[in-house]
PDB file of N, CA and C in Angstrom:
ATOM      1  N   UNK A   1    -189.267  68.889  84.253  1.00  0.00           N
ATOM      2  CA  UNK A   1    -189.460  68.417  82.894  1.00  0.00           C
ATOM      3  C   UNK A   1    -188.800  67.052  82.677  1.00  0.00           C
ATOM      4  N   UNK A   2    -187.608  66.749  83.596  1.00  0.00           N
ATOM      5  CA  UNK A   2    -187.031  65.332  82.850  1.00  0.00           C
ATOM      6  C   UNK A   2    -187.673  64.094  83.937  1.00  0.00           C
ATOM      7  N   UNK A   3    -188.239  65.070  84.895  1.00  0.00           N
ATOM      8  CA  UNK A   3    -188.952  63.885  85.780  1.00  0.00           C
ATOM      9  C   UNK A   3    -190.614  63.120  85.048  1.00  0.00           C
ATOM     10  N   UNK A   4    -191.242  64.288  83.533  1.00  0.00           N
ATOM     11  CA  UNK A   4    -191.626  64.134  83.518  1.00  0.00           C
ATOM     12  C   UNK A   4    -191.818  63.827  81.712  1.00  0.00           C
ATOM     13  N   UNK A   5    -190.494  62.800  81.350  1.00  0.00           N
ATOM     14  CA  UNK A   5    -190.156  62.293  80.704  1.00  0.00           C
ATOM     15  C   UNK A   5    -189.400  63.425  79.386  1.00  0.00           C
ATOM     16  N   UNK A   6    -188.835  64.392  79.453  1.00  0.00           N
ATOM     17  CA  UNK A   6    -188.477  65.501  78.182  1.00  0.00           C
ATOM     18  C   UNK A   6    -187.868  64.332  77.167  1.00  0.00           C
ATOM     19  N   UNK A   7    -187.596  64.943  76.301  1.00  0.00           N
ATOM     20  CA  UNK A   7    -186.611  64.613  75.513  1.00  0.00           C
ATOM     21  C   UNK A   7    -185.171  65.323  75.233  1.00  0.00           C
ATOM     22  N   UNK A   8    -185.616  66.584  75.514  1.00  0.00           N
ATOM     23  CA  UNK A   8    -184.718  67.797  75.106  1.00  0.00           C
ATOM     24  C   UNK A   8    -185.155  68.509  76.316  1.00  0.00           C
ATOM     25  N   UNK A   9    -184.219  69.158  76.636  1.00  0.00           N
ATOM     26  CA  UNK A   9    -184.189  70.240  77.836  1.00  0.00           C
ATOM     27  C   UNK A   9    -184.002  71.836  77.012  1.00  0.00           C
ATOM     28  N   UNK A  10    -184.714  72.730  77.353  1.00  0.00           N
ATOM     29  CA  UNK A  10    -184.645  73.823  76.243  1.00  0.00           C
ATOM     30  C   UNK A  10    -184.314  75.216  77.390  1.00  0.00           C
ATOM     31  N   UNK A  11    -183.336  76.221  77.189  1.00  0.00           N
ATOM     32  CA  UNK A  11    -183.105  77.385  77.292  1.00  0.00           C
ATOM     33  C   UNK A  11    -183.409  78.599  76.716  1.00  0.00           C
ATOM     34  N   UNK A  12    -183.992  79.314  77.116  1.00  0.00           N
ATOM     35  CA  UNK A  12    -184.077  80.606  76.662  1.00  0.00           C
ATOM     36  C   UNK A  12    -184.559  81.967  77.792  1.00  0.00           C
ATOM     37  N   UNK A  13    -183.981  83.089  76.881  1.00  0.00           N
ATOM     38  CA  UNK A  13    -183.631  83.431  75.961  1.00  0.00           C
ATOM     39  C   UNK A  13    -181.613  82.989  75.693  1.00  0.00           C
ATOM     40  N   UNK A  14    -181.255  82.841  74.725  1.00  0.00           N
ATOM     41  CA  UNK A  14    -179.903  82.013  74.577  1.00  0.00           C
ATOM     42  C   UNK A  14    -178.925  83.198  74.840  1.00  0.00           C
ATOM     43  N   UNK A  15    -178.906  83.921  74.560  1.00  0.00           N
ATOM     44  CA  UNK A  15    -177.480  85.135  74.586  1.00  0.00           C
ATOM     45  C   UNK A  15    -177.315  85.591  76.104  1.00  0.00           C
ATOM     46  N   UNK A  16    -178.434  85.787  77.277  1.00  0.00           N
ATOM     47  CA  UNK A  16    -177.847  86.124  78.213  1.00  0.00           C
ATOM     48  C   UNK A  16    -177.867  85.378  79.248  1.00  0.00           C
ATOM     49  N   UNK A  17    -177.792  83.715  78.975  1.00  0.00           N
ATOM     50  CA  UNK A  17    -178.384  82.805  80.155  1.00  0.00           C
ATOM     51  C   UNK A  17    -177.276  81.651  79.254  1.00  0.00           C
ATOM     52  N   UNK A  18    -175.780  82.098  79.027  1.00  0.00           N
ATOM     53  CA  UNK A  18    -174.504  80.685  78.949  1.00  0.00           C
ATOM     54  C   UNK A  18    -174.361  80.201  80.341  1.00  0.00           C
ATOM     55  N   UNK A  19    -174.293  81.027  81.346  1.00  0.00           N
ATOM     56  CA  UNK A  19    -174.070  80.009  82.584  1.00  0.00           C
ATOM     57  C   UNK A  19    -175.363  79.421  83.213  1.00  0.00           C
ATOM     58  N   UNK A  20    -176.275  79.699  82.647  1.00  0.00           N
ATOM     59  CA  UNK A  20    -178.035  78.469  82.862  1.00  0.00           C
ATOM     60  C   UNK A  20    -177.466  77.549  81.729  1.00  0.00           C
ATOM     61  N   UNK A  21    -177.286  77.640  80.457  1.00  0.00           N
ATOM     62  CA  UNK A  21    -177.022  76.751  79.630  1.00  0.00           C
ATOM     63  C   UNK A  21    -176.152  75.592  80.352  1.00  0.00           C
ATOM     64  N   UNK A  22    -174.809  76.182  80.902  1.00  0.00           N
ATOM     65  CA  UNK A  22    -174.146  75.416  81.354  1.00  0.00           C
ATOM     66  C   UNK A  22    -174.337  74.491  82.213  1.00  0.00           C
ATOM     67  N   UNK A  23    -174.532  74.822  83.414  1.00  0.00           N
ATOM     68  CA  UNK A  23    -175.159  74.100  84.627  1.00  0.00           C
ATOM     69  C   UNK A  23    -175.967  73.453  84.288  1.00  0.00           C
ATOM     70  N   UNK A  24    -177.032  73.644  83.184  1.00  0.00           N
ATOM     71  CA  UNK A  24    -178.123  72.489  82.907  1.00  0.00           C
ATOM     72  C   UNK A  24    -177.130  71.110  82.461  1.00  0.00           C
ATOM     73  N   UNK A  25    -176.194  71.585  80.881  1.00  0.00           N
ATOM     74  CA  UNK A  25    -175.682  70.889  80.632  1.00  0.00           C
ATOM     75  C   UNK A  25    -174.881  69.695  81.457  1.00  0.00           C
ATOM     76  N   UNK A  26    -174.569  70.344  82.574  1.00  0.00           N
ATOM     77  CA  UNK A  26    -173.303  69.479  83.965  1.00  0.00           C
ATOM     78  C   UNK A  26    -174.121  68.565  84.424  1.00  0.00           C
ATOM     79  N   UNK A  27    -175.734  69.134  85.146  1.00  0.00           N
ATOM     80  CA  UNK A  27    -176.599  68.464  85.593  1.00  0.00           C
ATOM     81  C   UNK A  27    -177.395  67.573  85.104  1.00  0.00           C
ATOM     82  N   UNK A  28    -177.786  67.678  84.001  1.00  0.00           N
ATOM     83  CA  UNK A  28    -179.072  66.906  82.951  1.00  0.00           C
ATOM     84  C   UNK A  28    -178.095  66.521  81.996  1.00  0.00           C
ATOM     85  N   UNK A  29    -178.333  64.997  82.109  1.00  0.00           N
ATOM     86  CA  UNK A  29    -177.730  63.884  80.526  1.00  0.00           C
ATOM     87  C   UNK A  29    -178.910  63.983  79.907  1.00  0.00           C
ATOM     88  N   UNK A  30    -179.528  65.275  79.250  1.00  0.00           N
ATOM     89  CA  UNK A  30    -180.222  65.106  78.124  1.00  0.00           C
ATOM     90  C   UNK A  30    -179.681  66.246  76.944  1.00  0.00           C
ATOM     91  N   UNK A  31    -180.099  66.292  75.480  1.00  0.00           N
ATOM     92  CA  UNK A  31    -179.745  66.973  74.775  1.00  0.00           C
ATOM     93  C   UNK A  31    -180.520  68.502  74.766  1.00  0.00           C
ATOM     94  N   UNK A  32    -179.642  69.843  75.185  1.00  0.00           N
ATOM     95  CA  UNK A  32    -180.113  71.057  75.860  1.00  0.00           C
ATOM     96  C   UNK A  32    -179.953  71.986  74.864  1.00  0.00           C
ATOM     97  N   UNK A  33    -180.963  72.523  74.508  1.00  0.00           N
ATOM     98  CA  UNK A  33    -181.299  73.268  73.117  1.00  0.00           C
ATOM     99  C   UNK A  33    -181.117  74.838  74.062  1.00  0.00           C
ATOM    100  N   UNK A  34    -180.836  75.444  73.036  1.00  0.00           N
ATOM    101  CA  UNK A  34    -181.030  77.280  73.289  1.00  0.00           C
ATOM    102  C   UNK A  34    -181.903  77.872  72.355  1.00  0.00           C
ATOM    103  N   UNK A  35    -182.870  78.476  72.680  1.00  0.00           N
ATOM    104  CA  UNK A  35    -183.590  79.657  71.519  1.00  0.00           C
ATOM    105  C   UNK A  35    -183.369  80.952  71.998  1.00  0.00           C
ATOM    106  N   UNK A  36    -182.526  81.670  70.756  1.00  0.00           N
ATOM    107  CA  UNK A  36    -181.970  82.778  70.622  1.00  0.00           C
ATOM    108  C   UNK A  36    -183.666  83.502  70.597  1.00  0.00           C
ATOM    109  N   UNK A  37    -184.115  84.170  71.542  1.00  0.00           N
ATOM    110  CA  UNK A  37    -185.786  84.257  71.166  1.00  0.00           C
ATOM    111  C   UNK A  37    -185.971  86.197  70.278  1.00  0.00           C
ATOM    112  N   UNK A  38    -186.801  86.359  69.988  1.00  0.00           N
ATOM    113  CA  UNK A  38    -186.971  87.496  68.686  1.00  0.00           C
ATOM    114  C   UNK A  38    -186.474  88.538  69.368  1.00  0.00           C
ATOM    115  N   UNK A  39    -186.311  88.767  70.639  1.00  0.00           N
ATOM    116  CA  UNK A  39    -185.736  90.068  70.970  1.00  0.00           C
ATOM    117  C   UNK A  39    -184.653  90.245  70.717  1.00  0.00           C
ATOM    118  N   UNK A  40    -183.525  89.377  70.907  1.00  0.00           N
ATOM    119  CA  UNK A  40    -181.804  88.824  70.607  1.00  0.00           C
ATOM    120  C   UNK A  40    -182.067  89.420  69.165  1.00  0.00           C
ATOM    121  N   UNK A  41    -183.109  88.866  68.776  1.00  0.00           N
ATOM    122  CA  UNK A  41    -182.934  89.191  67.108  1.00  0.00           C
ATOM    123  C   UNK A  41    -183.147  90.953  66.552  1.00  0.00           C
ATOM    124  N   UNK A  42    -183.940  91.047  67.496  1.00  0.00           N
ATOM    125  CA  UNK A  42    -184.313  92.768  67.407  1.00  0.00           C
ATOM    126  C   UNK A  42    -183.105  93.443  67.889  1.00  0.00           C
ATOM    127  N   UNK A  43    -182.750  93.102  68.716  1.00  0.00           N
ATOM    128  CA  UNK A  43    -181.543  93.927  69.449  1.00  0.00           C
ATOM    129  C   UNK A  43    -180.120  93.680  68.380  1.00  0.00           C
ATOM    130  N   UNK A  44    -180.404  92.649  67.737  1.00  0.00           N
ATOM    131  CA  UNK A  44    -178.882  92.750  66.614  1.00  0.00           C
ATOM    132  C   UNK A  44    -178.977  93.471  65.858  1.00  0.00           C
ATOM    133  N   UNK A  45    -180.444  93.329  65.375  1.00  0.00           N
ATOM    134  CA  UNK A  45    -180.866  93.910  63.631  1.00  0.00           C
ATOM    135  C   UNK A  45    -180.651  95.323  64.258  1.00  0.00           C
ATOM    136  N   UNK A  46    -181.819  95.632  65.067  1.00  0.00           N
ATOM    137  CA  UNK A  46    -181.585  97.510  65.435  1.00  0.00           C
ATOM    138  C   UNK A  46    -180.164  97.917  66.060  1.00  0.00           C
ATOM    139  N   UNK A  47    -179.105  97.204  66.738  1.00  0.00           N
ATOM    140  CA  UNK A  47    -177.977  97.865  66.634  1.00  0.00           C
ATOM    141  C   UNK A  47    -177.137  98.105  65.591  1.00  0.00           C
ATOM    142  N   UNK A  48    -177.266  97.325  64.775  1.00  0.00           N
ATOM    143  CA  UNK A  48    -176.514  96.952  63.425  1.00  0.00           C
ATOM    144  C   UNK A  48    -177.164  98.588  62.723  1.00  0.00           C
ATOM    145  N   UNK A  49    -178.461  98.227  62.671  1.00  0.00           N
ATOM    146  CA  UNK A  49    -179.013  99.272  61.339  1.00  0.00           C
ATOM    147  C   UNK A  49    -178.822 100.734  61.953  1.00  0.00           C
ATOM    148  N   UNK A  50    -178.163 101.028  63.205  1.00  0.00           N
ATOM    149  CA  UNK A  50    -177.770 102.290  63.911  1.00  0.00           C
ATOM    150  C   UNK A  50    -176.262 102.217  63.722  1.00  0.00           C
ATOM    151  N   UNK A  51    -175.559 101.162  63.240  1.00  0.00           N
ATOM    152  CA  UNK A  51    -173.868 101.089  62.752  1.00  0.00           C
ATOM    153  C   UNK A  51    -173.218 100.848  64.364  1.00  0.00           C
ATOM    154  N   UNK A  52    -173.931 100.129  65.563  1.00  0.00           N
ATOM    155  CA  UNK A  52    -173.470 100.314  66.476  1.00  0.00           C
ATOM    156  C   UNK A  52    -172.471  98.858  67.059  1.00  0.00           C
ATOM    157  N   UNK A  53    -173.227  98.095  65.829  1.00  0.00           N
ATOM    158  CA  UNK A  53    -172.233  96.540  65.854  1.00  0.00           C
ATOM    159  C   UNK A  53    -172.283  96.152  64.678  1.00  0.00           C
ATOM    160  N   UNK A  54    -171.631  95.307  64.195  1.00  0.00           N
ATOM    161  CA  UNK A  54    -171.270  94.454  63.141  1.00  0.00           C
ATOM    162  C   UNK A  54    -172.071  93.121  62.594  1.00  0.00           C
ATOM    163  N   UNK A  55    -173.151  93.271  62.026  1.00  0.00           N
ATOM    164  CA  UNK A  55    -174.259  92.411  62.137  1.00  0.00           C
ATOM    165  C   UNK A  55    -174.132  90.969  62.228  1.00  0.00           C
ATOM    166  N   UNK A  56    -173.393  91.008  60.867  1.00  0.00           N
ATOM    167  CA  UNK A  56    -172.932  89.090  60.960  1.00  0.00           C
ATOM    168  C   UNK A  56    -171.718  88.902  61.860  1.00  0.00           C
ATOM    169  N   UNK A  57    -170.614  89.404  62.804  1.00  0.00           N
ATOM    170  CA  UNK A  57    -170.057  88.923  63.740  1.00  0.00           C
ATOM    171  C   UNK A  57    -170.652  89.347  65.048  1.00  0.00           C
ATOM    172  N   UNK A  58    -171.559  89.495  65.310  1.00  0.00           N
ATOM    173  CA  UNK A  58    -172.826  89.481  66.232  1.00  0.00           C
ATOM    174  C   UNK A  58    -173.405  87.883  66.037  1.00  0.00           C
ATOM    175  N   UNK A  59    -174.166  88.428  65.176  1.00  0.00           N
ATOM    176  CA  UNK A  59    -174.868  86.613  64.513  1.00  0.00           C
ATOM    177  C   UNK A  59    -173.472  85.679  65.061  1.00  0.00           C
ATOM    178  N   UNK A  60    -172.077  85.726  64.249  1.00  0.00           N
ATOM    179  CA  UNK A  60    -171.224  84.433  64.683  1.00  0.00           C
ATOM    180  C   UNK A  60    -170.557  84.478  66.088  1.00  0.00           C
ATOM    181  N   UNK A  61    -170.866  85.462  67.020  1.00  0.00           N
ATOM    182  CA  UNK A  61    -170.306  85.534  68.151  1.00  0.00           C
ATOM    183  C   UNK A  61    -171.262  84.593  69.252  1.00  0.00           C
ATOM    184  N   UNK A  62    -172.786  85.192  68.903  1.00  0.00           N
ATOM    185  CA  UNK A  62    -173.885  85.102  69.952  1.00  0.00           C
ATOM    186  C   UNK A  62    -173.827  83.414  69.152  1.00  0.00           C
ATOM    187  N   UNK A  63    -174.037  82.818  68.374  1.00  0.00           N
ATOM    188  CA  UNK A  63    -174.079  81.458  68.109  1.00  0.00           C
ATOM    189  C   UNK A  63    -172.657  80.483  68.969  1.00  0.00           C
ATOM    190  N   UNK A  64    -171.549  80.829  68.606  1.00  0.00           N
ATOM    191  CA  UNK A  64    -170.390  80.007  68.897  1.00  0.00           C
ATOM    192  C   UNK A  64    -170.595  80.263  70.631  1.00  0.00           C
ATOM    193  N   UNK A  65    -170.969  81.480  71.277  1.00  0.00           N
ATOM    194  CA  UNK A  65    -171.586  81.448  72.569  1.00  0.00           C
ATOM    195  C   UNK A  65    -172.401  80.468  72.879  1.00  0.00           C
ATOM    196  N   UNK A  66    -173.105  80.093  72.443  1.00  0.00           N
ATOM    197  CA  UNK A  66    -174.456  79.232  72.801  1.00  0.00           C
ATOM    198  C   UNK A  66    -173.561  77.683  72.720  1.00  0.00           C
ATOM    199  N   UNK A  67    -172.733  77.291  72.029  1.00  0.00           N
ATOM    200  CA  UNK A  67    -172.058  76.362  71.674  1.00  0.00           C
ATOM    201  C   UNK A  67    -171.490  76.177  72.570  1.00  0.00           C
ATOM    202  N   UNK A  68    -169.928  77.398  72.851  1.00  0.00           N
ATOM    203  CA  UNK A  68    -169.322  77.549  74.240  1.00  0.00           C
ATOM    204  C   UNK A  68    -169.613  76.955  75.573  1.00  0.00           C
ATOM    205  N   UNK A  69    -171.037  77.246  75.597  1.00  0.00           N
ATOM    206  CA  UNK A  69    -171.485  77.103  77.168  1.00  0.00           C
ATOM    207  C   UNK A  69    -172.087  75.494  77.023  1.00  0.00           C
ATOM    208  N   UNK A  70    -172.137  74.902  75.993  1.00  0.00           N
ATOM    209  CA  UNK A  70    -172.829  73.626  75.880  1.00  0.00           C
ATOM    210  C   UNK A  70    -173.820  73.486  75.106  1.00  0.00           C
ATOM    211  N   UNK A  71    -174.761  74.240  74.529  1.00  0.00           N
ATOM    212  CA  UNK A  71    -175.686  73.279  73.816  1.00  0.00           C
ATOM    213  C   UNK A  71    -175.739  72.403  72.549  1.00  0.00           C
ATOM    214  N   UNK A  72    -176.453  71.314  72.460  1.00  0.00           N
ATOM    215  CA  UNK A  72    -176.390  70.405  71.260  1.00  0.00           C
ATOM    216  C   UNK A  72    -177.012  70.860  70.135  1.00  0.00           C
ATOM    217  N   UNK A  73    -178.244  72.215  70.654  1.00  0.00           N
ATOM    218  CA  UNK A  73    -179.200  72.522  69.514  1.00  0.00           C
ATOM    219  C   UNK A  73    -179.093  73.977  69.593  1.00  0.00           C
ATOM    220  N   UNK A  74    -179.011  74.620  68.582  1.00  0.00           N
ATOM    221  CA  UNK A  74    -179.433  76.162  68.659  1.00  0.00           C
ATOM    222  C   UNK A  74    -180.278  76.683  68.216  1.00  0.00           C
ATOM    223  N   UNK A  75    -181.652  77.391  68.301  1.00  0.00           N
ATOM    224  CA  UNK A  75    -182.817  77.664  67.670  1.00  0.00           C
ATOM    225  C   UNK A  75    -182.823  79.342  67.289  1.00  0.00           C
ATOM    226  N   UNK A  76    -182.835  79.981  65.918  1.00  0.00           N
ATOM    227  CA  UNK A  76    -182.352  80.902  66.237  1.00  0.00           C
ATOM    228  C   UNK A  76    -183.455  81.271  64.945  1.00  0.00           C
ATOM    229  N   UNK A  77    -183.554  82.657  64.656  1.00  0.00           N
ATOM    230  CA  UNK A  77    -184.036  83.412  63.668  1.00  0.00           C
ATOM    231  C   UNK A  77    -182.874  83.705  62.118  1.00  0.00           C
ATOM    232  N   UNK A  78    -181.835  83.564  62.954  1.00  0.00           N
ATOM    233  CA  UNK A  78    -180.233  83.982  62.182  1.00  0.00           C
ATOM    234  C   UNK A  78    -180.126  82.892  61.256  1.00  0.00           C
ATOM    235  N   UNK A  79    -180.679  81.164  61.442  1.00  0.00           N
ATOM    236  CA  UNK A  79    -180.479  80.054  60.895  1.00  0.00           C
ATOM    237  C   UNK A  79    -179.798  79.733  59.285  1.00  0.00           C
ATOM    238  N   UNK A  80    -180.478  80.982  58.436  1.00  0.00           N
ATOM    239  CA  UNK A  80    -179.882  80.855  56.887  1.00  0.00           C
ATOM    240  C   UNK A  80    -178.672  81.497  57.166  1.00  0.00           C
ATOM    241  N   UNK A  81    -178.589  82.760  57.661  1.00  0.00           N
ATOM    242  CA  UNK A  81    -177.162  83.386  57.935  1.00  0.00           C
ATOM    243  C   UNK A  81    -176.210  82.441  58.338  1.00  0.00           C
ATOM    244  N   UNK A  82    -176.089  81.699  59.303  1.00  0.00           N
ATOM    245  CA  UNK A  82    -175.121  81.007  59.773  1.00  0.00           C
ATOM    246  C   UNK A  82    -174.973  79.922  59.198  1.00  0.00           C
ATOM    247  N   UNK A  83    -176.064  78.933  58.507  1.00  0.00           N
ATOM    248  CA  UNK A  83    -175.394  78.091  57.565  1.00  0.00           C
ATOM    249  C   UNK A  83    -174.389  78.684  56.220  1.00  0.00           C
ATOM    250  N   UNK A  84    -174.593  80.016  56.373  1.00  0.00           N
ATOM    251  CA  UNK A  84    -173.830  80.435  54.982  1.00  0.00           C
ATOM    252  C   UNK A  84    -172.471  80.959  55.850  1.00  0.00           C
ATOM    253  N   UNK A  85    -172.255  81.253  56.824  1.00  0.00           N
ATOM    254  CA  UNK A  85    -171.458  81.475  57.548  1.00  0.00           C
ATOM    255  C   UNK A  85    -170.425  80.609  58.115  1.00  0.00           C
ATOM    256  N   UNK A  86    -171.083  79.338  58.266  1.00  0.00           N
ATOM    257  CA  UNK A  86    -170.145  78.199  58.400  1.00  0.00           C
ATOM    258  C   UNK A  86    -169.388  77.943  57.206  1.00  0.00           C
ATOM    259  N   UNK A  87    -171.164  78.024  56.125  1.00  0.00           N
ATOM    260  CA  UNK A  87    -170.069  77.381  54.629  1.00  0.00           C
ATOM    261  C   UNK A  87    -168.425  78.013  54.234  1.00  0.00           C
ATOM    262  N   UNK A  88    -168.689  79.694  54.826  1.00  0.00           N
ATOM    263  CA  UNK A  88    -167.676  80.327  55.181  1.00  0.00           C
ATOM    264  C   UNK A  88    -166.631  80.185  55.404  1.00  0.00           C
ATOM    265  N   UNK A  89    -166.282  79.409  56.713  1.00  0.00           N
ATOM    266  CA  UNK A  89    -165.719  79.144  57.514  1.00  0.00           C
ATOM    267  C   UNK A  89    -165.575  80.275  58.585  1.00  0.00           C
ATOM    268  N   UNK A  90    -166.484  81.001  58.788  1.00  0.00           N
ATOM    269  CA  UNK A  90    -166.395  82.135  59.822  1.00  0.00           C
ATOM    270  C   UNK A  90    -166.878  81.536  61.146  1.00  0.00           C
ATOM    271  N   UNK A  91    -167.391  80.482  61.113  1.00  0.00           N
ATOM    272  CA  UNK A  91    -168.170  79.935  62.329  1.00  0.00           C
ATOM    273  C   UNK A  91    -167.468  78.510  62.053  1.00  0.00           C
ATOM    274  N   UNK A  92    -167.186  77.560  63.305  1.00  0.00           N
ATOM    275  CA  UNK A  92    -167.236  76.365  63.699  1.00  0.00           C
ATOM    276  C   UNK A  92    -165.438  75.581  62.884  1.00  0.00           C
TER     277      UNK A  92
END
């Protein structure tokens, strides 16, 4: 992809691929996005709505992860949650 001009280098799915995130990041001087893709999102919502995790420190864990490992962009389904989450200060 950057041989064949990208702009952005993109990862996914984002929650179980921080050390692909990473290594891209070490290797490629371009800006490396993550999409948290709808299953991440299924798998929060349905553990949550079974009481088996904590919905929004799920949401701020799996985000500050994606951060952790390097990316500049995060593409996520969670997006209103976590801007209200920052406003917070629970994130960042």
């Amino acid at each position: 992809d950057v041989d064949e001009g990208a702009d952005i280098i993109m990862v996914k799915p984002a929650m179980a691929y921080g050390d692909v995130i990473a290594k891209v990041k070490e290797q490629i001087h371009l800006p490396v996005a993550a999409y948290s893709v709808s299953g991440e999102y299924a798998l929060i919502k349905g553990a949550a709505s079974l009481g088996y995790v904590d919905e929004a420190a799920m949401i701020c864990e799996t985000a500050a992860g994606a951060y952790r490992a390097g990316v500049d962009l995060y593409l996520t389904y969670f997006a209103r949650e976590i801007a209200g989450f920052i406003d917070e200060g629970r994130i960042g």
